[in-house]
Protein backbone atom coordinates (compact mmCIF):
# COMPACT_ATOMS: atom_id res chain seq x y z
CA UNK A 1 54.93 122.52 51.47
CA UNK A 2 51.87 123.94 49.86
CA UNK A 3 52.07 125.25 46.12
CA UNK A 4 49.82 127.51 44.30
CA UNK A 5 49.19 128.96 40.98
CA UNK A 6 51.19 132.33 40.60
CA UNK A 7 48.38 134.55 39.46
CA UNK A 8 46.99 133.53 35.85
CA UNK A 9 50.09 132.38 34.83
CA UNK A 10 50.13 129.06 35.26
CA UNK A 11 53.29 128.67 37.27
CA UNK A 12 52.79 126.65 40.23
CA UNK A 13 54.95 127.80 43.12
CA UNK A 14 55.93 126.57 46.34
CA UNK A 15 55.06 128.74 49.21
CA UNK A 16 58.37 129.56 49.87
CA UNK A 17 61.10 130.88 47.69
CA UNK A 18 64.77 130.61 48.18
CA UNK A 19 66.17 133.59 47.93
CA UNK A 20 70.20 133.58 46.58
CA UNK A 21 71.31 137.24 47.06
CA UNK A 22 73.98 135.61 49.29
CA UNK A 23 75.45 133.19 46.86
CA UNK A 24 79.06 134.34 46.10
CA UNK A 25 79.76 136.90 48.51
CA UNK A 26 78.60 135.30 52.10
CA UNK A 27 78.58 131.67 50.80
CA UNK A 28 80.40 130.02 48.97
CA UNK A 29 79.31 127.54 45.51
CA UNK A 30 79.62 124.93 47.87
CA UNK A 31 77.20 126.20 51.03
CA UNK A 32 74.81 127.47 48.06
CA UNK A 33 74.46 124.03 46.81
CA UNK A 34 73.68 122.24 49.77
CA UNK A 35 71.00 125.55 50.42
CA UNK A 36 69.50 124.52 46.88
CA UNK A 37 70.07 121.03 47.63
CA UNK A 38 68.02 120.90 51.12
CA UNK A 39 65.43 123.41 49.99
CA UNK A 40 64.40 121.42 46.86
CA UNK A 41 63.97 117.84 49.11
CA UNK A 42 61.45 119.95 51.56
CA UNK A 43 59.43 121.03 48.54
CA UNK A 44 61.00 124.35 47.61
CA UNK A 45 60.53 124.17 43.79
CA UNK A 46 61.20 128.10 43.46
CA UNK A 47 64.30 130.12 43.09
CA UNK A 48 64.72 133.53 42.83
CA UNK A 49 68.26 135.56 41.64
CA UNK A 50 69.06 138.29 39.40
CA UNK A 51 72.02 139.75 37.17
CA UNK A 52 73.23 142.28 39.76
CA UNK A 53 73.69 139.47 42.57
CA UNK A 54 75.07 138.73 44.95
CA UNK A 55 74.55 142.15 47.52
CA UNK A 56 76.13 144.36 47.86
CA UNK A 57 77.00 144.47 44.27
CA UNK A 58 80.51 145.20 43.51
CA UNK A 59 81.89 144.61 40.24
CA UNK A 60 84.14 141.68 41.09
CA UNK A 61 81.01 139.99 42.24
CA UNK A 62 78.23 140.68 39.79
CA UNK A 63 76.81 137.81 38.40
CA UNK A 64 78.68 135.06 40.54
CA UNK A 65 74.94 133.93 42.21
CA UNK A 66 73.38 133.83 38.58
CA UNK A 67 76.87 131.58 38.03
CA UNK A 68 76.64 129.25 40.97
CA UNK A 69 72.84 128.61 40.51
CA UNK A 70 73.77 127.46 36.75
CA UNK A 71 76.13 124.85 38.30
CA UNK A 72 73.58 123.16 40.40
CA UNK A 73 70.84 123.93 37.68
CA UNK A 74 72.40 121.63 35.23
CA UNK A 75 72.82 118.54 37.13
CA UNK A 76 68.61 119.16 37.91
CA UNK A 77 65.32 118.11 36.06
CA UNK A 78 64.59 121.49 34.46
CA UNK A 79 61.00 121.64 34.37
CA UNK A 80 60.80 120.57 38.00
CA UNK A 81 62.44 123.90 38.94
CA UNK A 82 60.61 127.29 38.95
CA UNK A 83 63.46 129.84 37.96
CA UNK A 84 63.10 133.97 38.80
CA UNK A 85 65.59 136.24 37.74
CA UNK A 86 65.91 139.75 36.81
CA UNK A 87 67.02 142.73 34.91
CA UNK A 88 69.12 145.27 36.51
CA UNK A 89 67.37 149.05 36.08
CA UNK A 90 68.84 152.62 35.68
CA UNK A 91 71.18 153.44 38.40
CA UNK A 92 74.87 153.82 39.59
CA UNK A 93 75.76 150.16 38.51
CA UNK A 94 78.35 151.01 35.30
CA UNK A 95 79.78 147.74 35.61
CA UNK A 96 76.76 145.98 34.03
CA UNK A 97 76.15 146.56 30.50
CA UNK A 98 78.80 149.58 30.70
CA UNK A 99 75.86 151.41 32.58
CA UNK A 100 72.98 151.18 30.10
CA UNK A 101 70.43 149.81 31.94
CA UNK A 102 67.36 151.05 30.42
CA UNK A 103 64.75 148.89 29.41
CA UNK A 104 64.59 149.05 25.70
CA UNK A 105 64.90 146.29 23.52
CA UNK A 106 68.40 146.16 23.19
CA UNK A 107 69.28 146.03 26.88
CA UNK A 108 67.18 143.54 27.51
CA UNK A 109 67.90 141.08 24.78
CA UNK A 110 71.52 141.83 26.34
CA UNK A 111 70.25 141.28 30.24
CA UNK A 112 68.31 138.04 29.30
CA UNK A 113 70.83 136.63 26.73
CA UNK A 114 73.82 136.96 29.70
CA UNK A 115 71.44 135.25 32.48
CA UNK A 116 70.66 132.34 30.60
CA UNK A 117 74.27 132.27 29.79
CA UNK A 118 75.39 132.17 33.77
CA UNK A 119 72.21 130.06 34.52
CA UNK A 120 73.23 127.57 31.82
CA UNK A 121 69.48 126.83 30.75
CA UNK A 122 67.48 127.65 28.12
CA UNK A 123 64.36 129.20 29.29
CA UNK A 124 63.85 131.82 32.72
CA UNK A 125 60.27 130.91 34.17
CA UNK A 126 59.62 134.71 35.46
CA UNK A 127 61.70 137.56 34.29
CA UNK A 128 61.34 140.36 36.37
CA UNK A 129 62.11 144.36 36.53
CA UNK A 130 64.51 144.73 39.27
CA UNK A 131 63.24 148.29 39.83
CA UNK A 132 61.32 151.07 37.80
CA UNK A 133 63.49 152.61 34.77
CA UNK A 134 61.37 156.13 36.07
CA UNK A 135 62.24 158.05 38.96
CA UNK A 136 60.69 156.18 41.85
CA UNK A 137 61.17 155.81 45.64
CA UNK A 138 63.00 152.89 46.20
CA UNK A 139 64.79 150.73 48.93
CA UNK A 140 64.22 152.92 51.84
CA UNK A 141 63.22 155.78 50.10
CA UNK A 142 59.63 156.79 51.01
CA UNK A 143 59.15 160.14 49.61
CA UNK A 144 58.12 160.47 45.75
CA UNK A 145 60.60 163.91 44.72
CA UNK A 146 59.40 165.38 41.25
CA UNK A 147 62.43 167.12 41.16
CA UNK A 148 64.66 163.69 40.20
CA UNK A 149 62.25 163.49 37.32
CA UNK A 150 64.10 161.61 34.10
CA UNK A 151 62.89 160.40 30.90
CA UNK A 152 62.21 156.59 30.78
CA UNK A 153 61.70 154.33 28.50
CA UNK A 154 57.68 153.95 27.65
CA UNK A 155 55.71 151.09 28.76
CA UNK A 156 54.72 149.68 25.31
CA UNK A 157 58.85 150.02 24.31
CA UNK A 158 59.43 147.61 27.43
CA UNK A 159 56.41 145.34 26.59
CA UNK A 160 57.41 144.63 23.03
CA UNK A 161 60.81 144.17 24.08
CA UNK A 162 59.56 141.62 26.43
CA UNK A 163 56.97 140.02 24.75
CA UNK A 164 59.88 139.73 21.63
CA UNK A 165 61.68 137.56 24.35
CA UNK A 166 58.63 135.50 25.57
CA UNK A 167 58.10 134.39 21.40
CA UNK A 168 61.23 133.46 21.11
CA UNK A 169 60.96 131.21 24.15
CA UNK A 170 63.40 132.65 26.29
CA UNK A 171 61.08 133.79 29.45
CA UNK A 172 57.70 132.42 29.79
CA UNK A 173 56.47 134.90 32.06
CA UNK A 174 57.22 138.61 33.16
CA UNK A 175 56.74 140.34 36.51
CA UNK A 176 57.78 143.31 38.41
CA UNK A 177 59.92 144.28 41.47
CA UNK A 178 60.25 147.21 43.79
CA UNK A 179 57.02 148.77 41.78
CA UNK A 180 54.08 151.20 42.61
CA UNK A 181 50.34 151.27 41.88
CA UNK A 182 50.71 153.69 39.62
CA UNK A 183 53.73 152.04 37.72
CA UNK A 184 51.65 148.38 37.68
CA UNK A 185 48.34 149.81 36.41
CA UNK A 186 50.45 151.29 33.52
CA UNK A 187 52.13 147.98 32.47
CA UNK A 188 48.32 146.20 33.05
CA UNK A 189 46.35 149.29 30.92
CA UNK A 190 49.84 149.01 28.73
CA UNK A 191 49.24 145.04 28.00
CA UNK A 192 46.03 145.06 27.32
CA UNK A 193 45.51 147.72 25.03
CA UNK A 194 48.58 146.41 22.77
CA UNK A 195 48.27 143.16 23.21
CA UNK A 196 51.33 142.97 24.98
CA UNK A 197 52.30 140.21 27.47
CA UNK A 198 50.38 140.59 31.11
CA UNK A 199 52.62 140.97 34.54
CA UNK A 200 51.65 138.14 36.82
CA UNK A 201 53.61 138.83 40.18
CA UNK A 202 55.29 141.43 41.87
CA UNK A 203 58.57 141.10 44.35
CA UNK A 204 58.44 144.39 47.04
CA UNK A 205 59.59 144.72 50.82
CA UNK A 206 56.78 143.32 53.02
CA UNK A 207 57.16 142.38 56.78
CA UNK A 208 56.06 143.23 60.05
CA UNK A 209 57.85 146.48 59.63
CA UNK A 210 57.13 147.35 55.92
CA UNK A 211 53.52 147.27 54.96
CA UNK A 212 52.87 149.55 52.68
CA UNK A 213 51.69 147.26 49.96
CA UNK A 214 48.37 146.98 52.22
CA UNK A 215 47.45 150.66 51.67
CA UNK A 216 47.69 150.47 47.59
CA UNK A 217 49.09 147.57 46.28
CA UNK A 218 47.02 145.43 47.81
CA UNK A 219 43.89 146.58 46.06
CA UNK A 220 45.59 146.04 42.77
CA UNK A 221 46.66 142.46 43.71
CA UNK A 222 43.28 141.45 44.40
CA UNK A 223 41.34 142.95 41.59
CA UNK A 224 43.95 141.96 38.81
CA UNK A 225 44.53 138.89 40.55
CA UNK A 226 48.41 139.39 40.50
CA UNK A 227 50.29 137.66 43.93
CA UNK A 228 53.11 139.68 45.94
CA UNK A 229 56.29 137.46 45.65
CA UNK A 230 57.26 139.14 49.64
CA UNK A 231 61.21 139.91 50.30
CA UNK A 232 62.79 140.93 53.36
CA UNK A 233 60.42 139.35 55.47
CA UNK A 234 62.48 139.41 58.34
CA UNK A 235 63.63 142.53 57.38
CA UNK A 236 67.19 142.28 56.98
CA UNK A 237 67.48 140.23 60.05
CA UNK A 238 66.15 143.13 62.44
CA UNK A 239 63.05 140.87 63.21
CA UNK A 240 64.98 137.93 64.79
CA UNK A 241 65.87 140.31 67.59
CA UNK A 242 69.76 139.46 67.01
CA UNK A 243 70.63 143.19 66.90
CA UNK A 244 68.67 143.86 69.82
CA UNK A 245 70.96 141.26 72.17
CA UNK A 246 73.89 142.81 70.13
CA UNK A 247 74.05 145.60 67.96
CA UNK A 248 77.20 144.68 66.55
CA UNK A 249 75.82 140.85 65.73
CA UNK A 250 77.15 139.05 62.74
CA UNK A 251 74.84 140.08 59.49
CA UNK A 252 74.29 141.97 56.51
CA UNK A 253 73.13 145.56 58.87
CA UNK A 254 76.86 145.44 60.19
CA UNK A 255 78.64 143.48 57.56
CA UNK A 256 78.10 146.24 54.91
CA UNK A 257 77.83 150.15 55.88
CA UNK A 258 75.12 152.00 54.96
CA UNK A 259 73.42 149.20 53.24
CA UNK A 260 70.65 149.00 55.73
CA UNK A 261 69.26 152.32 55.11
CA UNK A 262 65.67 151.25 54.85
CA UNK A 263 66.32 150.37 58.56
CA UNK A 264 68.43 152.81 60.05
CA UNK A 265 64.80 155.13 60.79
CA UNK A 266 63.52 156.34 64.39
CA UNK A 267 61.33 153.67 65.40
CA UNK A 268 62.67 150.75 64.33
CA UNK A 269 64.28 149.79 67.51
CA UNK A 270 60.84 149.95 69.78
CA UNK A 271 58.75 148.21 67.08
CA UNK A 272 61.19 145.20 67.12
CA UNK A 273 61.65 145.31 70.54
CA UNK A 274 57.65 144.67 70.86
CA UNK A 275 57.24 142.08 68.12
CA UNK A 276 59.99 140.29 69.96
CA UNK A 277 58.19 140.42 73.12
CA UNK A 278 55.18 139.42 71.91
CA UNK A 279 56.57 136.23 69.81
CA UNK A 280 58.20 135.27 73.39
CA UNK A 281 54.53 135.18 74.83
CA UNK A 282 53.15 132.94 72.51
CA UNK A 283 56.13 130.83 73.04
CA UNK A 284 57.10 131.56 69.46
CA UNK A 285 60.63 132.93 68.44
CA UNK A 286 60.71 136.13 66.67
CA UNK A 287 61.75 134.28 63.17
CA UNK A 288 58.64 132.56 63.53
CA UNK A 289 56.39 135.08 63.99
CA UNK A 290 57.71 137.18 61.45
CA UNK A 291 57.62 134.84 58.78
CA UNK A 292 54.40 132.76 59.78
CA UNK A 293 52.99 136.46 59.36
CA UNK A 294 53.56 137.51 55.99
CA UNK A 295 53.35 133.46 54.96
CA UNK A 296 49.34 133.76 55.90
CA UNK A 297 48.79 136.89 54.21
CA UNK A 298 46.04 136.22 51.77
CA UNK A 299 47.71 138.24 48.62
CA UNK A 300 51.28 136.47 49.53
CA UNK A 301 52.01 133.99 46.30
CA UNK A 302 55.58 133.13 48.35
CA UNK A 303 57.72 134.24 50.94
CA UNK A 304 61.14 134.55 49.64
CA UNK A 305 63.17 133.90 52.61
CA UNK A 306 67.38 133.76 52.61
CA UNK A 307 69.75 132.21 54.78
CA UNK A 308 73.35 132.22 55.23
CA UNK A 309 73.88 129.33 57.68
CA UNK A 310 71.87 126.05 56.89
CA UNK A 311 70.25 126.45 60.60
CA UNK A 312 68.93 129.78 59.41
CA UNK A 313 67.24 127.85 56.30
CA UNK A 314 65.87 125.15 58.24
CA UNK A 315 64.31 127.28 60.77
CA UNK A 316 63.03 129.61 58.22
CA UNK A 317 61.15 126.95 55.86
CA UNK A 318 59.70 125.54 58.78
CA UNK A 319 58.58 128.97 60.18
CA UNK A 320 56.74 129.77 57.14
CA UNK A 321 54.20 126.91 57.51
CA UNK A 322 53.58 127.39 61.80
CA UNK A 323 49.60 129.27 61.27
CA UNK A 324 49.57 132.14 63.60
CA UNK A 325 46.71 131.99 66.11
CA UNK A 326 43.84 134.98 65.54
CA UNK A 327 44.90 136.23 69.07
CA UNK A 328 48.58 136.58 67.85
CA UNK A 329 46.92 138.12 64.52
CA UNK A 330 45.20 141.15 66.86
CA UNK A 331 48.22 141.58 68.80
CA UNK A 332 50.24 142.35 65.82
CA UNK A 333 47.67 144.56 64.65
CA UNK A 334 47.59 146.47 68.11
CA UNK A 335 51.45 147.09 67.58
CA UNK A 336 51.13 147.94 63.89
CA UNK A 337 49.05 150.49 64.77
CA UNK A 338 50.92 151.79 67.27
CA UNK A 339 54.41 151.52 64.98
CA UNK A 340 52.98 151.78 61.81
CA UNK A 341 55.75 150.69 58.45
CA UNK A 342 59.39 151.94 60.75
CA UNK A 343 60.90 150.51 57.73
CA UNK A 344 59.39 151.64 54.87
């Protein structure tokens, strides 16, 4: 397992990061365990969770993965583990704080104060914005519409709210999820001209399907030095070819309707179709492909992969590390070309 710095923070990650949207829906406290359990003895050291999980949330569910982490958490050397969470944003989710999910101060003293309760620690390493308080295109959305506009709460309102949090030693570090360029050079210019606390990471879509951090984001993440914590990178499952064998396989696309709307556009089908083909001629499964890929991007701080069977989690840590050959690297770009983001 390699490990790295995340940004200027000071946080050093594994390369992979378990992902726990699953815990307390599709597995149970006891199959989330042995995940954390096997993932922490092959170097995993990073977790990542939030309020609103597990997915799809439902009231009767919300917070149960934030719950079941806590009960492995305690029995754990704290400082050994690298702990993610984050703050539920404005949206159609009125079982969480009875719907106000802005993020003003008192929110998110209320959002942070309830994790830490569930997670049973003390401290959350990163603390991140689930998604932007502003009207933004988000999880499959790919169209900015002025006419959703809404008021927001300011940047420096959120900043002192967070960096209020960060003295009192609750989160050591803040980052962002789901975000744009334009929304992460406002909390950057935001931070430094208050003196406000400094983003180091942000958690968006990226895979062989979704790259659209590499025509905007990507810039950003080099220049302010600020990693891309990568989710989906199998996309939902799409890229192990499962739903191509059998569009009615076992997962999340046909466990939940209309949940996989990022997925459900017109090429999807043919772009999968020819990343499969071309992982079986480099003797390569598709899993392995897809997540070797977006492992060796150079702006990739860790690949936050999920699993609901343990054979699924195996295969997937071990996928991230398998280096991709520069031939397989020009194929991929041949096809991204020719199927450029299906899934945005």
């Amino acid at each position: 397992m390699k490990f790295a710095n995340l940004g200027k923070s000071g946080l050093r990650v594994s390369s992979v990061c378990l992902g726990t949207m699953t815990f307390g829906q599709q597995n149970s406290e006891a199959e989330a365990h042995e995940q954390l359990d096997y993932a922490f003895t092959q170097g995993v050291n990073f977790i990542d969770t939030a309020e609103m999980y597990p997915v799809p949330p439902r009231a009767e569910t919300t917070g149960a993965t934030e719950r079941i982490i806590g009960t492995w958490l305690k029995h754990q050397v704290r400082d050994r583990i690298v702990l993610a969470t984050k703050a539920a944003g404005t949206g159609r989710i009125d079982w969480i704080r009875d719907g106000m999910l802005t993020f003003d101060r008192k929110n998110l003293r209320a959002a942070v104060d309830s994790s830490l309760d569930r997670l049973q620690t003390d401290y959350i390493d990163l603390y991140q914005l689930h998604w932007p308080d502003r009207n933004v295109p988000t999880f499959g959305q790919y169209q900015f519409e002025p006419e959703k506009e809404r008021a927001f709460v300011s940047f420096v309102e959120t900043l002192q709210a967070l960096d209020e949090l960060m003295k009192e030693g609750k989160i050591r570090h803040i980052g962002l999820s789901n975000e744009t360029p334009w929304g992460v050079m406002q909390f950057l210019q935001t931070a430094q001209a208050h003196g406000l606390p400094r983003i180091v990471s942000i958690q968006n879509a990226y895979s062989l399907l979704n790259r659209t951090w590499d025509m905007g984001l990507a810039e950003v993440s080099y220049r302010e030095n600020i990693p891309l914590l990568a989710y989906s990178p199998l996309a939902f499952g799409f890229l192990s070819g499962k739903y191509l064998v059998d569009p009615a396989a076992l997962g999340r696309a046909t466990l939940f309707a209309g949940f996989a709307q990022r997925y459900a556009k017109v090429n999807m089908s043919p772009a999968v179709a020819a990343y499969v083909d071309l992982a079986c001629h480099h003797n390569m499964t598709p899993v392995q492909l897809a997540l070797s890929f977006v492992a060796s991007r150079w702006f990739v701080g860790s690949t936050i992969i999920g699993a609901t069977t343990m054979a699924q989690l195996k295969e997937n840590i071990t996928a991230c590390a398998k280096p991709l050959a520069e031939e397989v690297l020009q194929e991929i770009e041949a096809l991204h070309l020719r199927y450029p983001n299906p899934a945005p």
